[in-house]
C-alpha atoms as a PDB file:
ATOM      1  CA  UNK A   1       7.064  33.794  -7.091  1.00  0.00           C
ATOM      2  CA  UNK A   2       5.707  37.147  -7.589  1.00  0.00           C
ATOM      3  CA  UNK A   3       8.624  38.989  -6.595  1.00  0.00           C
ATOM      4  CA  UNK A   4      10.925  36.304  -8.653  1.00  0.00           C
ATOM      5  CA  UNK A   5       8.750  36.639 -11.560  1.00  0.00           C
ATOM      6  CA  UNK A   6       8.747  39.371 -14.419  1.00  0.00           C
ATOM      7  CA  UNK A   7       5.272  39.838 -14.373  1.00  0.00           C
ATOM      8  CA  UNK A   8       2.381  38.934 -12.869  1.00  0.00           C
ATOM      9  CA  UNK A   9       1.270  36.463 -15.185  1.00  0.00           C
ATOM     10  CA  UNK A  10       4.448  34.750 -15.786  1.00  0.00           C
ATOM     11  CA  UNK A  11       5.147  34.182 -11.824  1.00  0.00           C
ATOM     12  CA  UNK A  12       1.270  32.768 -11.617  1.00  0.00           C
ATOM     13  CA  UNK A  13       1.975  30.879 -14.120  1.00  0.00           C
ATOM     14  CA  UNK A  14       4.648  29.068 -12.704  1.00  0.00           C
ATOM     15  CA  UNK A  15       3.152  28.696  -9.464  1.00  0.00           C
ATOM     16  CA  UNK A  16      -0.051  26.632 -11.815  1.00  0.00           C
ATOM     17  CA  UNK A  17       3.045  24.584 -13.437  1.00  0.00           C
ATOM     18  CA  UNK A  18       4.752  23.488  -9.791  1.00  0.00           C
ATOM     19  CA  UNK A  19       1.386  22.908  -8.374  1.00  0.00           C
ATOM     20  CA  UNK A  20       0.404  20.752 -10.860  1.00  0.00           C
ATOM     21  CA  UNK A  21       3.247  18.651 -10.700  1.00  0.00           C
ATOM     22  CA  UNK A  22       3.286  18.383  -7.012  1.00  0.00           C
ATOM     23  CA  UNK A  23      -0.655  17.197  -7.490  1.00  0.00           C
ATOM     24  CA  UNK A  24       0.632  14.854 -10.063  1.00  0.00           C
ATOM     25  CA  UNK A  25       2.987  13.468  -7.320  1.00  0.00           C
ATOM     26  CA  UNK A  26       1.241  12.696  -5.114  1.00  0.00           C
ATOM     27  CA  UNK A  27      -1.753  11.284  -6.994  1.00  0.00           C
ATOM     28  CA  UNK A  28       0.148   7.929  -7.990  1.00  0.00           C
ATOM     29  CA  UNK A  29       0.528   7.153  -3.913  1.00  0.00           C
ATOM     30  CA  UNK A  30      -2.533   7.906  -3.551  1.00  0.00           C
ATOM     31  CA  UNK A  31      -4.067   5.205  -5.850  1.00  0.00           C
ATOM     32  CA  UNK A  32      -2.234   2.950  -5.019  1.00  0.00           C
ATOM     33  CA  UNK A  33      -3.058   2.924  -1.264  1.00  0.00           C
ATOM     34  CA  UNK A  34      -6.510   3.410  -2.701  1.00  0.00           C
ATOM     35  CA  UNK A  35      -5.973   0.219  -4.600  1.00  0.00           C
ATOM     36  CA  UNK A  36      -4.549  -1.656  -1.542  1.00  0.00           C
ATOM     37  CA  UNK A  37      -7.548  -0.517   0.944  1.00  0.00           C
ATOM     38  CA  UNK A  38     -10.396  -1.141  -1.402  1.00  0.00           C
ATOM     39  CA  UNK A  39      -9.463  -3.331  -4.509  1.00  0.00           C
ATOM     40  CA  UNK A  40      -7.185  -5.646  -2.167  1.00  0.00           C
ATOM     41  CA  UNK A  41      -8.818  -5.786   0.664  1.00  0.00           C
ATOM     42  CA  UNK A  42      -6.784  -7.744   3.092  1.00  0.00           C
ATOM     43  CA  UNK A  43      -8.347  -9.144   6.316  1.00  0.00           C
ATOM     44  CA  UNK A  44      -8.011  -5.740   8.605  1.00  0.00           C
ATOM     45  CA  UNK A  45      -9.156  -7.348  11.707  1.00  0.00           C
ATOM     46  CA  UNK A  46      -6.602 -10.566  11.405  1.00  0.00           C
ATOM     47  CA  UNK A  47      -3.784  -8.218  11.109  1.00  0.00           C
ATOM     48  CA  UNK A  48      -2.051  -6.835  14.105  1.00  0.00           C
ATOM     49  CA  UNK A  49       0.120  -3.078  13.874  1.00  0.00           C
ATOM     50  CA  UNK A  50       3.013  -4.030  12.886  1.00  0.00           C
ATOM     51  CA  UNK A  51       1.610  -6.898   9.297  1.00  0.00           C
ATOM     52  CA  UNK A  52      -0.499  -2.830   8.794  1.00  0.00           C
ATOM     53  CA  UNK A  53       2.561  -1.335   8.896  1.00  0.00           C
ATOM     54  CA  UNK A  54       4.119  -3.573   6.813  1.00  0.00           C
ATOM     55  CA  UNK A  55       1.565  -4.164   4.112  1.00  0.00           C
ATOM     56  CA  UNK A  56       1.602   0.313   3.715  1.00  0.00           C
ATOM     57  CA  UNK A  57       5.214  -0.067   3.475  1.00  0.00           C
ATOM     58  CA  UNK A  58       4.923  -2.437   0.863  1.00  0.00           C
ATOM     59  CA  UNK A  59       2.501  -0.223  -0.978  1.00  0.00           C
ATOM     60  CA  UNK A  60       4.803   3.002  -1.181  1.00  0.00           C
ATOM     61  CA  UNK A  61       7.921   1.226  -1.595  1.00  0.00           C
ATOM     62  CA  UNK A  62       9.217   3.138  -4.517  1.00  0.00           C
ATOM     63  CA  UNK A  63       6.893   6.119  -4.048  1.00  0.00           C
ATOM     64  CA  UNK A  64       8.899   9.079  -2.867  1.00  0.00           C
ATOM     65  CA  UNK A  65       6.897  11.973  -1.596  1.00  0.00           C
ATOM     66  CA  UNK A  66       7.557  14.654   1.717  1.00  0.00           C
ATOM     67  CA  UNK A  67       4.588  13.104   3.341  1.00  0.00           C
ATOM     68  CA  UNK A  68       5.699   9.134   3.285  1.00  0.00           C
ATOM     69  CA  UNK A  69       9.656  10.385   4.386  1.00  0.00           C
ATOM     70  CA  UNK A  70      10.597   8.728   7.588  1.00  0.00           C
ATOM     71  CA  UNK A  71      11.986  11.145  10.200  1.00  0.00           C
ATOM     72  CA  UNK A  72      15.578  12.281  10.688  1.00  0.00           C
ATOM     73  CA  UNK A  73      17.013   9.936  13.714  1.00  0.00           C
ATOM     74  CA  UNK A  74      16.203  11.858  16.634  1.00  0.00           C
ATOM     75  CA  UNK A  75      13.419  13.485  14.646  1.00  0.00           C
END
């Protein structure tokens, strides 16, 4: 960004306005699997891998972020 930039400022200032949004981003995810773990507890120990898998799948569904994208086939 500093190189892209015109100045100083203006390419720090752009890297405040993309970080912020990326922070924004990923802060809904975040509460709700926050939400899911604490306010709606489910019974951990009853659950077996695959209802835990599941139940997180359930609570991103919608929620599109680099960190929750499955891998490539092969990946």
């Amino acid at each position: 960004m500093l190189r892209e930039g015109p100045t100083v400022g203006a390419a720090l200032e752009r890297y405040a306005d993309e970080r912020t949004a990326a922070g924004a981003h990923l802060l809904e995810p975040g509460r709700r699997m926050g939400r899911a773990q604490v306010d709606e507890t489910p019974d951990w120990a009853a659950m077996g891998q695959g209802e835990v898998d599941a139940r997180f799948r359930g609570v991103l569904a919608g929620a599109r972020h680099y960190l929750y994208a499955r891998p490539a086939p092969g990946g």
